[in-house]
Protein backbone atom coordinates (compact mmCIF):
# COMPACT_ATOMS: atom_id res chain seq x y z
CA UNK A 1 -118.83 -55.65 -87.17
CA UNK A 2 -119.89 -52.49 -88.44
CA UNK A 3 -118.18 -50.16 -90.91
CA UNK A 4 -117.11 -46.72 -89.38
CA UNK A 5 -115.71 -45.04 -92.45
CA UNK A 6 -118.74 -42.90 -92.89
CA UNK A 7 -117.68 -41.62 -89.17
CA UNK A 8 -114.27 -41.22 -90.41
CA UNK A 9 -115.21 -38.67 -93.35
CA UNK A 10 -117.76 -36.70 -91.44
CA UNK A 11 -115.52 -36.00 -87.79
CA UNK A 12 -112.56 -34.04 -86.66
CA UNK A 13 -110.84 -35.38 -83.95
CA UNK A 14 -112.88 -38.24 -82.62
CA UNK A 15 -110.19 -40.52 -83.92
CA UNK A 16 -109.91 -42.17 -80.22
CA UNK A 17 -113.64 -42.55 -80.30
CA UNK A 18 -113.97 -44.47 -83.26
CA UNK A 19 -111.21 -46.69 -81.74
CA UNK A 20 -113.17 -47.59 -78.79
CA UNK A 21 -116.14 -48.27 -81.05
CA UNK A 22 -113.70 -50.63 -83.03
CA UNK A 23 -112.63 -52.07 -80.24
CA UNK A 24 -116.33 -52.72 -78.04
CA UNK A 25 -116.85 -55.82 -79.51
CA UNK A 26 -113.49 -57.36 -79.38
CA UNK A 27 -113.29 -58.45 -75.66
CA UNK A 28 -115.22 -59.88 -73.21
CA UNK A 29 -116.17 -57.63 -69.70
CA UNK A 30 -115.07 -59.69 -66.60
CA UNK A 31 -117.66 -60.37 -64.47
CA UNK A 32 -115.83 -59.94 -61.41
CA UNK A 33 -115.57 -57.79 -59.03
CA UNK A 34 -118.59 -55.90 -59.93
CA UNK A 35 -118.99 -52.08 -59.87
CA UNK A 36 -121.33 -49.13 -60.00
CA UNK A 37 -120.63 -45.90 -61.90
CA UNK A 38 -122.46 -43.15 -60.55
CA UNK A 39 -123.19 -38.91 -61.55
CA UNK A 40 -122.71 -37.44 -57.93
CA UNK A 41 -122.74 -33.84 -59.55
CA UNK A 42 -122.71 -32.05 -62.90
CA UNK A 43 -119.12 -33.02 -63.35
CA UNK A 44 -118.29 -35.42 -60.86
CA UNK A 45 -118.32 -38.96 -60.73
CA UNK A 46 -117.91 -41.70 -58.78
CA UNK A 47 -116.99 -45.58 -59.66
CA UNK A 48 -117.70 -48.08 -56.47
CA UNK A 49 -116.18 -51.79 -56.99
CA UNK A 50 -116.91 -54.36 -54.57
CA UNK A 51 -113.96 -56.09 -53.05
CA UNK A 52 -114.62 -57.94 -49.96
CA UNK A 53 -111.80 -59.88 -49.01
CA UNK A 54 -109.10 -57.04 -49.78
CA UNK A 55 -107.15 -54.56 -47.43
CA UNK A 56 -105.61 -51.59 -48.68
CA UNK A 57 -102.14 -53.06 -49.65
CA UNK A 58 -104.35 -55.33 -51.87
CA UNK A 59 -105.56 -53.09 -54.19
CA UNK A 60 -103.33 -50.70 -56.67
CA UNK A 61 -105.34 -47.58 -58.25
CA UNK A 62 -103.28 -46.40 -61.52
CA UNK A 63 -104.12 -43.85 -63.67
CA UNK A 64 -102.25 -43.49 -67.46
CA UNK A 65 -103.24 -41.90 -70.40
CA UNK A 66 -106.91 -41.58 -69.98
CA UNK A 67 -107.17 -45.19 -68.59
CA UNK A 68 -107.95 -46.31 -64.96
CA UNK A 69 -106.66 -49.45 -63.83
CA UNK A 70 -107.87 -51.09 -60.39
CA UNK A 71 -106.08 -53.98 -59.73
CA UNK A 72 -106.23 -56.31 -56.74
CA UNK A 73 -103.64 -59.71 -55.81
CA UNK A 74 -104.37 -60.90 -52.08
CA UNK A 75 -100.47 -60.98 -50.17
CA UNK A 76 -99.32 -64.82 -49.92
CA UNK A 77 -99.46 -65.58 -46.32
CA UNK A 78 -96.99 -67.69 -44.37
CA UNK A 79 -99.11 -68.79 -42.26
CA UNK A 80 -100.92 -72.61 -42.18
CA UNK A 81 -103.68 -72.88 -44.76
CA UNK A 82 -107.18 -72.84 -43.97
CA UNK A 83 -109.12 -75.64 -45.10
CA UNK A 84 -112.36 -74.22 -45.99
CA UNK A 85 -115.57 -76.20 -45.91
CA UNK A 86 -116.78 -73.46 -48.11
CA UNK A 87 -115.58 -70.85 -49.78
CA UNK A 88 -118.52 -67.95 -51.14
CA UNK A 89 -115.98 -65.18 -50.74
CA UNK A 90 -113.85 -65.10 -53.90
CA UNK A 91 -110.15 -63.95 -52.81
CA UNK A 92 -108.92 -63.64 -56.55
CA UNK A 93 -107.07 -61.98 -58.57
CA UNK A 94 -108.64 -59.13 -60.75
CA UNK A 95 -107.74 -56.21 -62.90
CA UNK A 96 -110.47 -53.70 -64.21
CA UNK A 97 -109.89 -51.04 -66.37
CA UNK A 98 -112.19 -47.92 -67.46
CA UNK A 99 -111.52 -45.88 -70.11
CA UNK A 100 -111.70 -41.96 -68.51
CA UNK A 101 -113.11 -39.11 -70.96
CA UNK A 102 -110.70 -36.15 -71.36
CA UNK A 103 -109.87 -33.88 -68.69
CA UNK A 104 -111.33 -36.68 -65.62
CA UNK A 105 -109.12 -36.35 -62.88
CA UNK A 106 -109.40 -39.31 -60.18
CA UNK A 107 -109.42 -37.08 -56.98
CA UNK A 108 -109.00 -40.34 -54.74
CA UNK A 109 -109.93 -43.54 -53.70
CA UNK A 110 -111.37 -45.37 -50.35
CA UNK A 111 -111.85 -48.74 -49.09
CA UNK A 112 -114.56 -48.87 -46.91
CA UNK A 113 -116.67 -51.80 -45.53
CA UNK A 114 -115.42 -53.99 -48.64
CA UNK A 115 -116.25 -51.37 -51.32
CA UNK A 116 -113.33 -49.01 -52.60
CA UNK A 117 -114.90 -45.54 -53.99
CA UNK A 118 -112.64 -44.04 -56.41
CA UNK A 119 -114.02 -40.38 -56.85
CA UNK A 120 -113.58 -38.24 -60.47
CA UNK A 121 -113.72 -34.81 -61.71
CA UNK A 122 -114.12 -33.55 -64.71
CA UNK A 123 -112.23 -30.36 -65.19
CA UNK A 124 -112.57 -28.67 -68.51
CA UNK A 125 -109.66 -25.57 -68.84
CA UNK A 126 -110.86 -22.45 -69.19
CA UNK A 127 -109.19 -22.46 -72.82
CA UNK A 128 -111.40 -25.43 -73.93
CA UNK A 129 -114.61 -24.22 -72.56
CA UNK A 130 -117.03 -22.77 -75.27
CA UNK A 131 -116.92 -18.92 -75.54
CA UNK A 132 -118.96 -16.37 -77.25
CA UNK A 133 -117.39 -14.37 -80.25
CA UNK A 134 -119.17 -11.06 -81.39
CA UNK A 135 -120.92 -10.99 -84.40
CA UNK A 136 -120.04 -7.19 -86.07
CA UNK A 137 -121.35 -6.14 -89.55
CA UNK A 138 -119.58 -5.96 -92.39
CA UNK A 139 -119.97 -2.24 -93.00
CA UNK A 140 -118.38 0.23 -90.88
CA UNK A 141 -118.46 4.15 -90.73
CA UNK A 142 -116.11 5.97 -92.97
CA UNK A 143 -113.50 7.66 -91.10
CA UNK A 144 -112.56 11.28 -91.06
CA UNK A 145 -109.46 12.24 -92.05
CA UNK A 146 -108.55 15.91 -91.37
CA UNK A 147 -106.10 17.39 -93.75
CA UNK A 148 -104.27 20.93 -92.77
CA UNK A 149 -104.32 23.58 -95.38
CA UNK A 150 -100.62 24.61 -97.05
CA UNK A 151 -99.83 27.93 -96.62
């Protein structure tokens, strides 16, 4: 466990930060199904999860307060069971989540040959970006004041 106090004292607003830190070694990563994360641009990403076995009304994409959450439960089927001699294609249950950086929009998601691609964007507002601010010196030209003469 290490002690983050020092990060505490020394940052502004990376509260949420330090909470993930705390938080990395507390849980195990499931295994299953596994995934690639991948830079497609400067600012766009793009997580791929395999998930043979699933059809679209499988799988539930959710986004909520900077978390992702892909979740997958095969429909129960009427139908006879299969009796499977053996089974290599695993047909469970899963839920992965992935904590999203501020301002990552998910722009979508597609199931295609057994992989779903869920595409991001990060999209910083023009307010947040970094700006310039002029540097002026500190002494200025005296100003003129004309005065009238009384008559």
């Amino acid at each position: 466990m290490f002690d983050l106090s020092p990060l505490y004292r020394s940052t502004v607003g990376f509260d949420r930060l330090a909470q993930l830190l705390d938080n990395a070694g507390s849980f195990e990563v499931p295994a299953y199904p596994p995934y690639n994360i991948e830079r497609v641009g400067n600012d766009e990403y793009r997580v791929t999860m395999a998930v043979a076995g699933f059809g679209q009304d499988d799988i539930t994409v959710e986004v909520k307060q900077n978390t992702l959450t892909v979740s997958g439960k095969k429909a129960d089927k009427t139908e006879a069971k299969t009796e499977f001699l053996h089974q290599g294609i695993a047909q469970r249950a899963f839920e992965r989540r992935f904590q999203l950086a501020d301002f990552v929009q998910v722009l979508g998601a597609e199931l295609d040959n057994g992989l779903l691609h869920i595409a991001l964007k990060r999209e910083i507002p023009e307010a947040m970006k970094p700006r310039t601010i002029a540097v002026t010196s500190g002494k200025s030209e005296p100003k003129v004041i004309e005065s009238k003469k009384a008559a």
